[in-house]
PDB file of N, CA and C in Angstrom:
ATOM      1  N   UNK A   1    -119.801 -10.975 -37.171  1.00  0.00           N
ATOM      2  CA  UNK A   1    -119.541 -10.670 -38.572  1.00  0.00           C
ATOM      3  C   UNK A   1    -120.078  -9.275 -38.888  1.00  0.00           C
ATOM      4  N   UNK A   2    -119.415  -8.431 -39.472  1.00  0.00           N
ATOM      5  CA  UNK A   2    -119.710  -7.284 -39.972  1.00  0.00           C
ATOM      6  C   UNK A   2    -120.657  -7.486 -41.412  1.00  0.00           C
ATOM      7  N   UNK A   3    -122.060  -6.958 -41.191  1.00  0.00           N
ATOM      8  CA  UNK A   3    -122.914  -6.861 -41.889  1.00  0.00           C
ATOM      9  C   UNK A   3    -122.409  -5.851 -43.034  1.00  0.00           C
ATOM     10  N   UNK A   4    -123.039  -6.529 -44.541  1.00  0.00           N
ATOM     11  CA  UNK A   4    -122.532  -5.690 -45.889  1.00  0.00           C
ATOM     12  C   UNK A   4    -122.936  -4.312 -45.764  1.00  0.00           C
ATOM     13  N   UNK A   5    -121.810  -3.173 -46.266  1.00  0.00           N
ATOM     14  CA  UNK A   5    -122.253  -2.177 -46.626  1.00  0.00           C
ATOM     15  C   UNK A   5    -122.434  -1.497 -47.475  1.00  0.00           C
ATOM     16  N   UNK A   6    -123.582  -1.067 -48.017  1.00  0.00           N
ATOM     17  CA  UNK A   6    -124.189  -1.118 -48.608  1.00  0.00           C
ATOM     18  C   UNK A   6    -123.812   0.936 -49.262  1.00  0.00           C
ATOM     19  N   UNK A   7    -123.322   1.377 -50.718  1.00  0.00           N
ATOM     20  CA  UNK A   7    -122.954   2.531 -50.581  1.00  0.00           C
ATOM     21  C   UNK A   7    -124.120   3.617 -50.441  1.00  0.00           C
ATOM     22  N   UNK A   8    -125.104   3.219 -50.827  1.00  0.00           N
ATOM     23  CA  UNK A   8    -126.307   4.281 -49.894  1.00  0.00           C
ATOM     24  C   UNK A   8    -127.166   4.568 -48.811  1.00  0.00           C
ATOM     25  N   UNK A   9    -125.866   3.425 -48.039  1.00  0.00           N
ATOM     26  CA  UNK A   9    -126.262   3.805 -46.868  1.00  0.00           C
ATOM     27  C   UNK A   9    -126.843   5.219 -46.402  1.00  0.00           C
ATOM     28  N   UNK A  10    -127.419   5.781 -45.995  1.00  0.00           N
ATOM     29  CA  UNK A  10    -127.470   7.120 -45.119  1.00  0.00           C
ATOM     30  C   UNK A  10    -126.668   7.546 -44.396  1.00  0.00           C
ATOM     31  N   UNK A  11    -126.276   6.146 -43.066  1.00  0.00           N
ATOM     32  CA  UNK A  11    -125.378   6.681 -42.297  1.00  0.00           C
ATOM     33  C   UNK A  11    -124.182   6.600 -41.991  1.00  0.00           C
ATOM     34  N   UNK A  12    -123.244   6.296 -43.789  1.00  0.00           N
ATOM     35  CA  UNK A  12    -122.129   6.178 -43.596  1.00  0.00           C
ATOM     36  C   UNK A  12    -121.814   7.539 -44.475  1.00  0.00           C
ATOM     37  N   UNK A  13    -120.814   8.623 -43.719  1.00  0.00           N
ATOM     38  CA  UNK A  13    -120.334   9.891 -44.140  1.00  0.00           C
ATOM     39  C   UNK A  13    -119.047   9.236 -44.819  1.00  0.00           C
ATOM     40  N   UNK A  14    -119.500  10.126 -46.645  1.00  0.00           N
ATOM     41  CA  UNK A  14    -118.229  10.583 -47.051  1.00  0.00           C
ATOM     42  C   UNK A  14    -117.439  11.445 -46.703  1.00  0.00           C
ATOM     43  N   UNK A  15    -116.390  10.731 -46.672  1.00  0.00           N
ATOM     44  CA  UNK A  15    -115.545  12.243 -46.413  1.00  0.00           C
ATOM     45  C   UNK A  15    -113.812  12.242 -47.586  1.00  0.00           C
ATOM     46  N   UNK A  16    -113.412  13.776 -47.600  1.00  0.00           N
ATOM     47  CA  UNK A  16    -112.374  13.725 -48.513  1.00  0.00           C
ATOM     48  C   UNK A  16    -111.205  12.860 -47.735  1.00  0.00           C
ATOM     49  N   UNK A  17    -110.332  12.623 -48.841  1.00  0.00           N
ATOM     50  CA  UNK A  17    -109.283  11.795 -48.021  1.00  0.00           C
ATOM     51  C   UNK A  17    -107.872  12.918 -46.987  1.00  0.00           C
ATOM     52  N   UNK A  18    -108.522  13.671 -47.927  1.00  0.00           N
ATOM     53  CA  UNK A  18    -107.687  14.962 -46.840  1.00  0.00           C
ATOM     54  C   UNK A  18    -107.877  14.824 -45.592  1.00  0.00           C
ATOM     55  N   UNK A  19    -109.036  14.544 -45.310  1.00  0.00           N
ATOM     56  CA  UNK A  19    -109.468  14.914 -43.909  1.00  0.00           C
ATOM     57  C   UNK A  19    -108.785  14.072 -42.741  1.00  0.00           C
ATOM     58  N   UNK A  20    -108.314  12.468 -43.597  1.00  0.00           N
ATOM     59  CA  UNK A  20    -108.225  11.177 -43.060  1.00  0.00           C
ATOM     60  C   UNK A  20    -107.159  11.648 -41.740  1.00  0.00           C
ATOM     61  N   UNK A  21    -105.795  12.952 -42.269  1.00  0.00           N
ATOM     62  CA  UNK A  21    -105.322  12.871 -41.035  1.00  0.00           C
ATOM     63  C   UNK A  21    -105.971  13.729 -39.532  1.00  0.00           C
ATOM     64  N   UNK A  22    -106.520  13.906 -39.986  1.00  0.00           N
ATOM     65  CA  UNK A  22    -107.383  14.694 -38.806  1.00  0.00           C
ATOM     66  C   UNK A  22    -108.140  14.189 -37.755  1.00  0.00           C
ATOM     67  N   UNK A  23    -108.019  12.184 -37.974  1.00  0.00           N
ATOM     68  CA  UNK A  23    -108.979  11.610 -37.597  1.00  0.00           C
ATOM     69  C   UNK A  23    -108.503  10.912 -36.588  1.00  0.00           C
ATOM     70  N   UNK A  24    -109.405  10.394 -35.946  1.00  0.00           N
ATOM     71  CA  UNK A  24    -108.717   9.161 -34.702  1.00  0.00           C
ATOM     72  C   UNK A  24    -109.271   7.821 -34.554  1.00  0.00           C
ATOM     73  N   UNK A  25    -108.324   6.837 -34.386  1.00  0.00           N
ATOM     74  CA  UNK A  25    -108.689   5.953 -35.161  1.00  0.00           C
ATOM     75  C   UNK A  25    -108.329   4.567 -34.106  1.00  0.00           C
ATOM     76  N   UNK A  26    -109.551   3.348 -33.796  1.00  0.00           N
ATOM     77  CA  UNK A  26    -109.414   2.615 -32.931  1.00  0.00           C
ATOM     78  C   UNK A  26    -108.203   1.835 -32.832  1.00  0.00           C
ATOM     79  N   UNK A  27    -107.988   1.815 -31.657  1.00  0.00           N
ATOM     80  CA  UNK A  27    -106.004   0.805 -31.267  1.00  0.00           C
ATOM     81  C   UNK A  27    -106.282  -0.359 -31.587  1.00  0.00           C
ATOM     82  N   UNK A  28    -107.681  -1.236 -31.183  1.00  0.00           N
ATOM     83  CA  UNK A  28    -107.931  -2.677 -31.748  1.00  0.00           C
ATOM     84  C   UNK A  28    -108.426  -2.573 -33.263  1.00  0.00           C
ATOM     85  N   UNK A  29    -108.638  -3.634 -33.814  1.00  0.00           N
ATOM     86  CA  UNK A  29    -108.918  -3.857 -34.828  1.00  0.00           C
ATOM     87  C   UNK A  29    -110.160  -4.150 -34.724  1.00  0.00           C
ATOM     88  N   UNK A  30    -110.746  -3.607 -35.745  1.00  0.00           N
ATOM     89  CA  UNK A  30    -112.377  -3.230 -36.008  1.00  0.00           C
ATOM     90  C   UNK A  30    -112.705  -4.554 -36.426  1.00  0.00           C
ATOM     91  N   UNK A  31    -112.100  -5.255 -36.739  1.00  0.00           N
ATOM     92  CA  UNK A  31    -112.415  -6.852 -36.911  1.00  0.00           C
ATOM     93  C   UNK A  31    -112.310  -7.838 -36.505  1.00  0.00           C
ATOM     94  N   UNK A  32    -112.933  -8.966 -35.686  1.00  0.00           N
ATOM     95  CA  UNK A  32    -112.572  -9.750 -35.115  1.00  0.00           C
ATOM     96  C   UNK A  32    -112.687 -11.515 -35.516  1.00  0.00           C
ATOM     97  N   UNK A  33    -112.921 -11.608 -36.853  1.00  0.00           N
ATOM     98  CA  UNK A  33    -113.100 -12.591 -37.486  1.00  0.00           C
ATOM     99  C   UNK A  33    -111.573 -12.853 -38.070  1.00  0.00           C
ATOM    100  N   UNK A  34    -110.579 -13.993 -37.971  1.00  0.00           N
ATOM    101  CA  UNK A  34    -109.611 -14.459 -38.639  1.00  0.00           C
ATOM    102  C   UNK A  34    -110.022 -14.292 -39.864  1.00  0.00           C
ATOM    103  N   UNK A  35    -110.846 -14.538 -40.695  1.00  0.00           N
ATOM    104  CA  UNK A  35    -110.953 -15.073 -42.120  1.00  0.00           C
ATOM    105  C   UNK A  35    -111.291 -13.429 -42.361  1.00  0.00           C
ATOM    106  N   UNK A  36    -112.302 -12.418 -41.905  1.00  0.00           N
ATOM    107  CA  UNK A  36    -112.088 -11.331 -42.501  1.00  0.00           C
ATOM    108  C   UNK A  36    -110.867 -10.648 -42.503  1.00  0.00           C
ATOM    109  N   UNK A  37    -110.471 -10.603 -41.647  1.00  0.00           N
ATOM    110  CA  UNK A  37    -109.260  -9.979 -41.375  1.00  0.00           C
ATOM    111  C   UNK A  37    -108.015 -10.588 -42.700  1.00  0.00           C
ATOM    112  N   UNK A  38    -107.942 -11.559 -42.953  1.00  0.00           N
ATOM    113  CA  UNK A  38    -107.202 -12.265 -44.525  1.00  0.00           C
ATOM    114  C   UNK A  38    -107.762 -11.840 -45.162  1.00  0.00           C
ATOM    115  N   UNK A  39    -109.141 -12.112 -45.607  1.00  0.00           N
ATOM    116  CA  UNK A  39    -110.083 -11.469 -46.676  1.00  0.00           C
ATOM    117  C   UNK A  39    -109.370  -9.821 -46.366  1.00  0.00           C
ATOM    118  N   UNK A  40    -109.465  -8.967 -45.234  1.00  0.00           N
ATOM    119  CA  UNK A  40    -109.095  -7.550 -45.866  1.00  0.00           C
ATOM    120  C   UNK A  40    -107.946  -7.504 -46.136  1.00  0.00           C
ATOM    121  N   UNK A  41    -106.966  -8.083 -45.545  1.00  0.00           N
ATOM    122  CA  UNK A  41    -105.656  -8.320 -46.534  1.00  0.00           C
ATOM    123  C   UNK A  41    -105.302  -8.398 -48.043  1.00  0.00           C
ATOM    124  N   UNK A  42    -106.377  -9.157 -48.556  1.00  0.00           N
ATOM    125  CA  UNK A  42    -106.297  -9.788 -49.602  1.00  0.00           C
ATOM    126  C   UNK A  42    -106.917  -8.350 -50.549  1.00  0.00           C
ATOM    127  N   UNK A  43    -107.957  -7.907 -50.125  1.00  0.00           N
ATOM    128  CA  UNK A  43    -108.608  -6.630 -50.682  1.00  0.00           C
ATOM    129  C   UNK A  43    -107.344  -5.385 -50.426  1.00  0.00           C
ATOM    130  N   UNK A  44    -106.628  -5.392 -49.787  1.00  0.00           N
ATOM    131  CA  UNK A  44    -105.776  -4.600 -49.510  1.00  0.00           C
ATOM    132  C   UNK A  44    -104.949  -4.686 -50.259  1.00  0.00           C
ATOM    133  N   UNK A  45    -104.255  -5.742 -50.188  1.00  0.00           N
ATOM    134  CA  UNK A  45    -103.412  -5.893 -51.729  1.00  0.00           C
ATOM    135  C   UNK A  45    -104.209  -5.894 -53.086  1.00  0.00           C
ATOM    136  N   UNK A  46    -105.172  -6.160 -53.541  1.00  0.00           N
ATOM    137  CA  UNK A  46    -105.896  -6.347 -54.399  1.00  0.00           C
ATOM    138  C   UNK A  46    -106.121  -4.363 -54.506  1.00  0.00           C
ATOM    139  N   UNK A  47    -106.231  -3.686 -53.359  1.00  0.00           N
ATOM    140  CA  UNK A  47    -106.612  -2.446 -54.039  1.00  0.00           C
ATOM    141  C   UNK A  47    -105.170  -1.589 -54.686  1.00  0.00           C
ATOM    142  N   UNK A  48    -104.497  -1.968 -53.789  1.00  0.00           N
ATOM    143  CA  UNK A  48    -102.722  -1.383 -54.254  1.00  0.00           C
ATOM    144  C   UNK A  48    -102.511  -1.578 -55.640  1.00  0.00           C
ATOM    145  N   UNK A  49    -102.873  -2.941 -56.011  1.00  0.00           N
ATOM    146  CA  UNK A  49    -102.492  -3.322 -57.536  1.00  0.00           C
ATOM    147  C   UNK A  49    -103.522  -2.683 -58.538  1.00  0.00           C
ATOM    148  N   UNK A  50    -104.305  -2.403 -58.008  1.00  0.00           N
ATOM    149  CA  UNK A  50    -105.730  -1.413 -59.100  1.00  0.00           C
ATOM    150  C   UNK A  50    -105.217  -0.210 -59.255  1.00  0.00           C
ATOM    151  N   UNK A  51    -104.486   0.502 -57.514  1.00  0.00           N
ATOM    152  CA  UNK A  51    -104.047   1.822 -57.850  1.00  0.00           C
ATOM    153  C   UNK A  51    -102.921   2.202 -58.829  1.00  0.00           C
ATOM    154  N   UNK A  52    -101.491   1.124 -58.070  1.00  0.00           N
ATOM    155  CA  UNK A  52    -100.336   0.915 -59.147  1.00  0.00           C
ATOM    156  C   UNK A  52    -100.719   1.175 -60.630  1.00  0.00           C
ATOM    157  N   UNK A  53    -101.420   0.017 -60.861  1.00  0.00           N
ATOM    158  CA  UNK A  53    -101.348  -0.389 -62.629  1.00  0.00           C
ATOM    159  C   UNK A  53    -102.531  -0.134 -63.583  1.00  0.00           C
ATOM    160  N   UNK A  54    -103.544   0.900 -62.951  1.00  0.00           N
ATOM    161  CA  UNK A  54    -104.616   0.973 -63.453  1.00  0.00           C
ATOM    162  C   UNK A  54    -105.092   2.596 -62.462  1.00  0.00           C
ATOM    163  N   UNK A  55    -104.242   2.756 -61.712  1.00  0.00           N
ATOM    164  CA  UNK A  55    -105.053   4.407 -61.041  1.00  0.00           C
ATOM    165  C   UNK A  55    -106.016   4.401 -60.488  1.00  0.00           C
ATOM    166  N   UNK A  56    -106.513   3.362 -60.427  1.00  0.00           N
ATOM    167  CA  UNK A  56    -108.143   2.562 -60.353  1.00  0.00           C
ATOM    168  C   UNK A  56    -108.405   3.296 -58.766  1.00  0.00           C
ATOM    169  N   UNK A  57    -109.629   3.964 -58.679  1.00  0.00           N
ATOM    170  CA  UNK A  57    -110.076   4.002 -57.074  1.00  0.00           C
ATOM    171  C   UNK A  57    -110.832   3.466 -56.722  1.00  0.00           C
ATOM    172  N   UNK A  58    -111.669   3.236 -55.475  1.00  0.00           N
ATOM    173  CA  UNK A  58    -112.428   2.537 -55.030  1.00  0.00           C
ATOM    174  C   UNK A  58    -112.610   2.907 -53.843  1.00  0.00           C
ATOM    175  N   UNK A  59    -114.056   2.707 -53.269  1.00  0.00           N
ATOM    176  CA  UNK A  59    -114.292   2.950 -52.099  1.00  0.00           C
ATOM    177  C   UNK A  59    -114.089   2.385 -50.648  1.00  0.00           C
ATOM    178  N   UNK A  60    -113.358   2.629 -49.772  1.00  0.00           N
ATOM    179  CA  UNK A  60    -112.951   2.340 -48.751  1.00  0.00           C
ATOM    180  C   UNK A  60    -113.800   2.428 -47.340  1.00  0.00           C
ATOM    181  N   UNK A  61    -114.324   1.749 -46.766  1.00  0.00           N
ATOM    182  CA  UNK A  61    -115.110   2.017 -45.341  1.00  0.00           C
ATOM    183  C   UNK A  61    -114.556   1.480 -44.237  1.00  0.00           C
ATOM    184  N   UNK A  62    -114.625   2.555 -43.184  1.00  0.00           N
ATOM    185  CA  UNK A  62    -113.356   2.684 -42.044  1.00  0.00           C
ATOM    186  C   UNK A  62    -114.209   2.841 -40.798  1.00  0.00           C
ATOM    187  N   UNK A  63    -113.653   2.543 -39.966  1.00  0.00           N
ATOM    188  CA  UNK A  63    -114.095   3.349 -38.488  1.00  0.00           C
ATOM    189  C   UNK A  63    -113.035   4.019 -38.311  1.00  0.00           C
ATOM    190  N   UNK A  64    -113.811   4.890 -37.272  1.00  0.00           N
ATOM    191  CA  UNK A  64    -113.023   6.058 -36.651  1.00  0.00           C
ATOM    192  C   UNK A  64    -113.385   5.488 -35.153  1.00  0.00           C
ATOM    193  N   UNK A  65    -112.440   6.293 -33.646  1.00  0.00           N
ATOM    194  CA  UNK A  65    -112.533   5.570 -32.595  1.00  0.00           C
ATOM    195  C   UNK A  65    -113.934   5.843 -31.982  1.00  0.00           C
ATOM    196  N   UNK A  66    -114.422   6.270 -32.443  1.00  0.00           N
ATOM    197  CA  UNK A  66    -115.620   6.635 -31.235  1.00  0.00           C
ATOM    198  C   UNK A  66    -116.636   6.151 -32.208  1.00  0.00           C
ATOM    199  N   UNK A  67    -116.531   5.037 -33.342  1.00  0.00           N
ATOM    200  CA  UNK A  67    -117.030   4.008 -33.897  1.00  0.00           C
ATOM    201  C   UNK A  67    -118.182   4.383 -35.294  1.00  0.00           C
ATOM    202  N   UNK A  68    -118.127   5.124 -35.546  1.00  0.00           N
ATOM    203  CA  UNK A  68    -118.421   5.916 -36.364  1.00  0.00           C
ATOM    204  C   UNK A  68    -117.715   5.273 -38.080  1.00  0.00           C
ATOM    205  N   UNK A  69    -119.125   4.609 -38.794  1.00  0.00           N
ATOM    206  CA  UNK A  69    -117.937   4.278 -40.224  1.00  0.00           C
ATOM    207  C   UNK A  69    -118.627   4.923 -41.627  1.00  0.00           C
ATOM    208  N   UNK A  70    -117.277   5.372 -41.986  1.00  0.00           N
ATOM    209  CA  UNK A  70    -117.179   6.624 -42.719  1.00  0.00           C
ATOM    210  C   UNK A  70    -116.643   6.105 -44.127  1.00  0.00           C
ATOM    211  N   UNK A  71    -116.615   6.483 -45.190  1.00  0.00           N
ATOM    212  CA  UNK A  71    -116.399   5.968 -46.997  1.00  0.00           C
ATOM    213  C   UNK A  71    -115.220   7.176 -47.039  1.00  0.00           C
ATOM    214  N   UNK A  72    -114.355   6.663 -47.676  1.00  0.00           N
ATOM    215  CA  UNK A  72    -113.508   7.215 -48.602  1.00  0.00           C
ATOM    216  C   UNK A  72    -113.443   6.981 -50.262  1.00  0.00           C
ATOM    217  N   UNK A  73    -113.317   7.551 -51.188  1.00  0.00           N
ATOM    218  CA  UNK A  73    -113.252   7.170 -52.168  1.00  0.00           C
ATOM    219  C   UNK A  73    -111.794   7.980 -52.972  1.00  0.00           C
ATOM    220  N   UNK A  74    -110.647   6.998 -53.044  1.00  0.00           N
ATOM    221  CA  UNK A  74    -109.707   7.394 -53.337  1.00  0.00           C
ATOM    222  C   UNK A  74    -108.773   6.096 -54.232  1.00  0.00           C
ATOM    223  N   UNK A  75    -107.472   6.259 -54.230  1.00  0.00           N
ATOM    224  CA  UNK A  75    -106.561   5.361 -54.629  1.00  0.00           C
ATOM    225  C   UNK A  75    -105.599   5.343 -53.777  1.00  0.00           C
ATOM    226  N   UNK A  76    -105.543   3.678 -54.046  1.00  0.00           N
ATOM    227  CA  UNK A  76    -104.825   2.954 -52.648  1.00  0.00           C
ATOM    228  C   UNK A  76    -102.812   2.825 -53.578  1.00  0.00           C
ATOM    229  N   UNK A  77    -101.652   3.205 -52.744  1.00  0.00           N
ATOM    230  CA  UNK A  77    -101.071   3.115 -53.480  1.00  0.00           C
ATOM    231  C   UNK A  77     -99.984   2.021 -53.204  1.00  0.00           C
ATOM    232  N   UNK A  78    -100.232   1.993 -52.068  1.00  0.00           N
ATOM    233  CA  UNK A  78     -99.324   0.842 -51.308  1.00  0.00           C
ATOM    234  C   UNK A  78     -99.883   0.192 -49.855  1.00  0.00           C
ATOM    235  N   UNK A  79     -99.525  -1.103 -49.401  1.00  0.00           N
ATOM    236  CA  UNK A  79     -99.983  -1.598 -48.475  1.00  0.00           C
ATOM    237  C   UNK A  79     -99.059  -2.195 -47.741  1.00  0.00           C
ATOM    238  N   UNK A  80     -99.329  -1.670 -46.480  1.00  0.00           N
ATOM    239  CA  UNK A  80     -97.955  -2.436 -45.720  1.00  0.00           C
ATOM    240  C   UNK A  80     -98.335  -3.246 -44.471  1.00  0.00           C
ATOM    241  N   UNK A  81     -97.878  -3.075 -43.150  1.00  0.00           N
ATOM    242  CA  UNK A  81     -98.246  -4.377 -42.564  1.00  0.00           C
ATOM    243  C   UNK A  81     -99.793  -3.367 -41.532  1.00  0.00           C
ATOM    244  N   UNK A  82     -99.319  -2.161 -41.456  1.00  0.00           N
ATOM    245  CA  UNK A  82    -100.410  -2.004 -39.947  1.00  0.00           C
ATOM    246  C   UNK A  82    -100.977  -0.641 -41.385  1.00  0.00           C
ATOM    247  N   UNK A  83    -100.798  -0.102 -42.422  1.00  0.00           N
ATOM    248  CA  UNK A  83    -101.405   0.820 -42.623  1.00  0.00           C
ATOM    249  C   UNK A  83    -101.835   0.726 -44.449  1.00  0.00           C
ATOM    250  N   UNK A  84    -102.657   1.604 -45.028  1.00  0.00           N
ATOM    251  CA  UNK A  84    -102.455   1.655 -45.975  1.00  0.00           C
ATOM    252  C   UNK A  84    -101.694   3.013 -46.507  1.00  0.00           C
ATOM    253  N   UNK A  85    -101.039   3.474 -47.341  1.00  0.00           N
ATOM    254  CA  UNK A  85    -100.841   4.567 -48.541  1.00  0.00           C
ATOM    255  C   UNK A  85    -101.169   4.759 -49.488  1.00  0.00           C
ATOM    256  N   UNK A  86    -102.487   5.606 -49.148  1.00  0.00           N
ATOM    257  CA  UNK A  86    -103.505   6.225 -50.281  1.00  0.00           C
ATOM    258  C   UNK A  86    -102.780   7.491 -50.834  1.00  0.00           C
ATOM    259  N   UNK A  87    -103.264   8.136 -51.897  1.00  0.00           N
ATOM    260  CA  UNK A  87    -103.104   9.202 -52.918  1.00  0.00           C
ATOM    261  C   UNK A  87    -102.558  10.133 -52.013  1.00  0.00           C
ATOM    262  N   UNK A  88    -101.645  10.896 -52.724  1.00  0.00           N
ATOM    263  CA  UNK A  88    -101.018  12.263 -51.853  1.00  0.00           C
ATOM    264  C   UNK A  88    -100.068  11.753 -50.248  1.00  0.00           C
ATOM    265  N   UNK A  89     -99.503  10.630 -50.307  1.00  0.00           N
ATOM    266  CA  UNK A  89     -99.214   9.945 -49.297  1.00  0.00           C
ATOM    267  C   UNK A  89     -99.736   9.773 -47.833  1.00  0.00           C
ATOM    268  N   UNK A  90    -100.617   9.902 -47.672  1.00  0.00           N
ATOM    269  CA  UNK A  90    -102.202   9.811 -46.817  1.00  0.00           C
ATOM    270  C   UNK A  90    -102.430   8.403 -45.949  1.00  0.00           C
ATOM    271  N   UNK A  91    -102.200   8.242 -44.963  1.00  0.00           N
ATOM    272  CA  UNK A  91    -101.684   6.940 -44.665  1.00  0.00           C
ATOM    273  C   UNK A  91    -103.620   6.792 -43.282  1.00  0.00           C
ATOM    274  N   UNK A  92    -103.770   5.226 -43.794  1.00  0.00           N
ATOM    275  CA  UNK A  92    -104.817   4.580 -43.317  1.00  0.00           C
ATOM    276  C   UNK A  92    -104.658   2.844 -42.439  1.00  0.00           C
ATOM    277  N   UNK A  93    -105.103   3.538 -41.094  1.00  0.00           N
ATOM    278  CA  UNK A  93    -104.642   2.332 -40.099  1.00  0.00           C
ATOM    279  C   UNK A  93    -105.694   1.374 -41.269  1.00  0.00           C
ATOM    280  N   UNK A  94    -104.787  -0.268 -41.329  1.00  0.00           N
ATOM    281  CA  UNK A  94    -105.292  -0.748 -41.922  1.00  0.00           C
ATOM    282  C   UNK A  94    -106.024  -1.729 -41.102  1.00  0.00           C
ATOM    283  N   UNK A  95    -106.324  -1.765 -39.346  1.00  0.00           N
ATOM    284  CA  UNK A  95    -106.947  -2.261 -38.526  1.00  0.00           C
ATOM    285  C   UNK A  95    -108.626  -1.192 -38.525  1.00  0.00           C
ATOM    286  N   UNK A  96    -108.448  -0.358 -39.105  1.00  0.00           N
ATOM    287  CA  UNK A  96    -109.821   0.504 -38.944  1.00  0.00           C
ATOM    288  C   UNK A  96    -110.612   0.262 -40.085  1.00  0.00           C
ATOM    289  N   UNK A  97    -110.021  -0.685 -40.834  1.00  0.00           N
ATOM    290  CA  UNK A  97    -110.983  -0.454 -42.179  1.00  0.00           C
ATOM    291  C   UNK A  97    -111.626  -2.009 -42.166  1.00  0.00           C
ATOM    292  N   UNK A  98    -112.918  -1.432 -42.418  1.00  0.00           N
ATOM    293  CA  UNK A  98    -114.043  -2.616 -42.857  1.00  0.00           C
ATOM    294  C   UNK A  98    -113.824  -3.624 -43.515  1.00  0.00           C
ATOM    295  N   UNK A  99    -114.296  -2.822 -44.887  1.00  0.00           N
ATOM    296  CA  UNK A  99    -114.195  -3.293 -46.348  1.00  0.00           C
ATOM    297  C   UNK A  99    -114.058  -2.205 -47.476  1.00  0.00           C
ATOM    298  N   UNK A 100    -113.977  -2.887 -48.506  1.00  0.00           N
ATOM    299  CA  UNK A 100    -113.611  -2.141 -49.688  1.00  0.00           C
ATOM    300  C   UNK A 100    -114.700  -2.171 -50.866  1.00  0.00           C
ATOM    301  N   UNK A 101    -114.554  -1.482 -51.687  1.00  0.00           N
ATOM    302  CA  UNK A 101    -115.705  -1.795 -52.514  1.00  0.00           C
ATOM    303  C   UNK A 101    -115.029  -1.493 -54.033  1.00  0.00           C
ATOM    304  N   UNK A 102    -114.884  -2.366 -54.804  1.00  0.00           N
ATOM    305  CA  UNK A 102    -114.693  -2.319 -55.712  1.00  0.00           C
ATOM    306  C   UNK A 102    -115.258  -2.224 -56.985  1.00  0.00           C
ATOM    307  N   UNK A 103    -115.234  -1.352 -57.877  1.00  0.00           N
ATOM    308  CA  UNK A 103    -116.177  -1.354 -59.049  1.00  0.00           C
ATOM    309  C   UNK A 103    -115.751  -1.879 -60.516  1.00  0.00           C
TER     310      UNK A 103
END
């Protein structure tokens, strides 16, 4: 189980969402729990509908491949089966991402 993260962490780097394509990003899925993996589904759709109908952002925590997990704080605008579409059409393997954090 992936332990909560917590946003002051120290050693999780923000970074802009610009950067996201620049990044490289693990082929498996950073999760290996059935029920999280629904649970991030469910947050996944749950963030699309904040961005849609409310602009709403929220913070996003991801790995990158060389395991490294990093915060985004943006708006999610659509969700599809392997990625998300954040702001500026910015696309996020949706196997690299943790969790979400909603405010």
């Amino acid at each position: 189980m992936i332990p909560e993260l917590k946003p002051t962490d120290a050693s999780i780097e923000t970074i802009d969402k610009e950067l996201i394509p620049t990044l490289h990003f693990p082929t498996e899925d950073v999760l290996t729990d059935p029920l999280e993996v629904k649970r991030r589904r469910f947050d996944a759709e749950r963030a699309a509908t904040l961005g849609n109908a409310y602009h709403g952002k929220l913070d996003i925590y991801f790995q990158t491949a060389d395991g490294s997990t990093k915060r985004v704080y943006t708006t999610v605008w659509a969700t599809h089966e392997e990625n998300l579409t954040l702001k500026s059409g910015i696309a996020l393997p949706l196997r690299s991402v943790v969790s979400f954090d909603f405010y």
